[in-house]
Protein backbone atom coordinates (compact mmCIF):
# COMPACT_ATOMS: atom_id res chain seq x y z
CA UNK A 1 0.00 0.00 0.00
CA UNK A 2 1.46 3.25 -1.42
CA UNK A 3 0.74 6.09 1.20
CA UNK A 4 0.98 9.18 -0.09
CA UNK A 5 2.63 12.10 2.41
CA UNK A 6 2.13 15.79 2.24
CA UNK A 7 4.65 18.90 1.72
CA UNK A 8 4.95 19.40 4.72
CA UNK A 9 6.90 16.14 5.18
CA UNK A 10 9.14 17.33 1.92
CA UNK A 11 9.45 20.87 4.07
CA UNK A 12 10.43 19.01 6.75
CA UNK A 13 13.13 17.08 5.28
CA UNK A 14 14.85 19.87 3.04
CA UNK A 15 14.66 22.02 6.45
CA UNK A 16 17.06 19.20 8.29
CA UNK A 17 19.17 18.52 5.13
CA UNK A 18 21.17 21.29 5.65
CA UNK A 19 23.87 20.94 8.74
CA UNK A 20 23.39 24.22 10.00
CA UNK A 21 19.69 24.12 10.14
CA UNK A 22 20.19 20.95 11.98
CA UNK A 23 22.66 22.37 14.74
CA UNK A 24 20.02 24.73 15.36
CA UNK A 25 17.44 22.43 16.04
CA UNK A 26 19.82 20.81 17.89
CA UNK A 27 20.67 23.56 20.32
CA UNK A 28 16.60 24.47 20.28
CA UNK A 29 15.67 21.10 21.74
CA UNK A 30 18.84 21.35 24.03
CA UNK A 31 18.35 25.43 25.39
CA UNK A 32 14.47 25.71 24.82
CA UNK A 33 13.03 29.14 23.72
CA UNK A 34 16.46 31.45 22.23
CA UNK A 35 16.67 34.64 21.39
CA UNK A 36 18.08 34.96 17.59
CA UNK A 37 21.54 36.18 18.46
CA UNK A 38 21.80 33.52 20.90
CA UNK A 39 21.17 31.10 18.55
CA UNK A 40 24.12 32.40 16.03
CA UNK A 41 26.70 32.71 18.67
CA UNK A 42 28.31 29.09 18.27
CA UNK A 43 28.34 29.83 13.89
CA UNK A 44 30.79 31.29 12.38
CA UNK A 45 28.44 33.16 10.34
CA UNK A 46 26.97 36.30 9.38
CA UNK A 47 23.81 37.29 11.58
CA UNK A 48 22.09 37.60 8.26
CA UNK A 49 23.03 34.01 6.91
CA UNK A 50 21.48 32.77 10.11
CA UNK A 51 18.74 34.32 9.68
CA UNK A 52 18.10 33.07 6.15
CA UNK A 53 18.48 29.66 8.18
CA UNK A 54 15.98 30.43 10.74
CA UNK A 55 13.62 31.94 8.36
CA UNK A 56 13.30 28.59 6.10
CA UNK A 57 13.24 26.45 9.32
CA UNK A 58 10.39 28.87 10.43
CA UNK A 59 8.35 28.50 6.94
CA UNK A 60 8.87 24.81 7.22
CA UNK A 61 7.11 25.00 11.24
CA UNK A 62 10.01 23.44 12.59
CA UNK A 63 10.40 26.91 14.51
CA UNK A 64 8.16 29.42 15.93
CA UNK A 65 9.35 32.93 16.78
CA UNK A 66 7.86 35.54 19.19
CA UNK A 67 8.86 39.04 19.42
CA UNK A 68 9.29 40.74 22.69
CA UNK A 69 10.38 44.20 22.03
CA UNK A 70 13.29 44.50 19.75
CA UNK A 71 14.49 41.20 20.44
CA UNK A 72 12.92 37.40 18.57
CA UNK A 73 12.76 34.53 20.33
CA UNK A 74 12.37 31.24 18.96
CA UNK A 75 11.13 27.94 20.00
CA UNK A 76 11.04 24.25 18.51
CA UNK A 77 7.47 23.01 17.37
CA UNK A 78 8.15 19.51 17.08
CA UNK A 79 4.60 18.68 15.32
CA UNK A 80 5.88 19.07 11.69
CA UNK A 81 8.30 15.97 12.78
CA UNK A 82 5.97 13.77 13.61
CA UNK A 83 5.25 12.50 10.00
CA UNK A 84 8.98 12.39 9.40
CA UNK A 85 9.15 10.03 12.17
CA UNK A 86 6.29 7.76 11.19
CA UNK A 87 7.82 7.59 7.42
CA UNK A 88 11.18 6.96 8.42
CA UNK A 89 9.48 4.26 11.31
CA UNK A 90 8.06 2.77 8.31
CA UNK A 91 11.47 2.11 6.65
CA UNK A 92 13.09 1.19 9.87
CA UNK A 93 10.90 -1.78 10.44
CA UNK A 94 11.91 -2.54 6.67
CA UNK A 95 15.23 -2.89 7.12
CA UNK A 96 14.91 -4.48 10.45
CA UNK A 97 13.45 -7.30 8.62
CA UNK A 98 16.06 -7.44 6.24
CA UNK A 99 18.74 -7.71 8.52
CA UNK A 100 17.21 -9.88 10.71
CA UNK A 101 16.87 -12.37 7.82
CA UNK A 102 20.54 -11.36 6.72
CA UNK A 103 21.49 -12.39 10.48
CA UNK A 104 19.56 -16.00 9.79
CA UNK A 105 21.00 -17.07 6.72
CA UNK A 106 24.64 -16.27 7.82
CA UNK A 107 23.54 -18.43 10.76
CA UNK A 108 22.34 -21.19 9.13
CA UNK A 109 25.74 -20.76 6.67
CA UNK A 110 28.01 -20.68 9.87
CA UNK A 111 26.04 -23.79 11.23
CA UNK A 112 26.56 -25.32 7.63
CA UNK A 113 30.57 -24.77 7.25
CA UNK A 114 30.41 -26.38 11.21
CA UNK A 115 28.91 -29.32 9.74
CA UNK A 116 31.21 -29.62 6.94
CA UNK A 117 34.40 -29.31 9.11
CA UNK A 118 33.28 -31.57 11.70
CA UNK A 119 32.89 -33.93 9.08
CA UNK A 120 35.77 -33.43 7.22
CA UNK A 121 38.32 -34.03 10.57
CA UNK A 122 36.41 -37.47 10.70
């Protein structure tokens, strides 16, 4: 059964294909709510190159900002992941299976050459 997903999952994934987007995810889930310059401290980066970061991570809801005053603060909505996580669940149980019936047949190929040596030395 083909299951068709919506753009918000292809959002999702070009938003964490980029390493810098996901080092700031990364420090989102670690710090909680950050204001934008503390976010672009650890880069060595232009504050407007973050920005062009935080802005697609915003349009893909992986971020939500709030402005106090002069200064934005942003958080981590962790919804948008959710279908990420069920398609790539989907796939893991996939190649679970397929290692798991890799791990039998070398098993019953070890327990084969066993057989043969044991009766070879006879």
């Amino acid at each position: 059964m083909v299951k068709h997903y919506s753009e918000q999952l292809d959002r999702t994934f070009f938003a964490i294909s980029d390493p810098t987007r996901r080092a700031i995810i990364g420090n989102l889930a670690a710090k909680g709510t950050c204001s934008v310059l503390e976010l672009a401290e650890p880069f060595n980066m232009s504050l407007p190159a973050i920005s062009k970061h935080l802005k697609l991570l915003e349009s893909a809801k992986l971020i939500t900002r709030e402005v106090k005053g002069r200064v934005h603060y942003l958080k981590l909505s962790a919804e948008p992941m959710s279908e990420a996580n069920e398609w790539l669940a989907n796939y893991s149980k996939f190649w679970i299976n397929q290692l798991d019936s890799l791990e039998r047949f070398l098993m019953e190929e070890s327990s084969g050459e066993d057989n043969a040596d044991s009766d070879n030395n006879k």
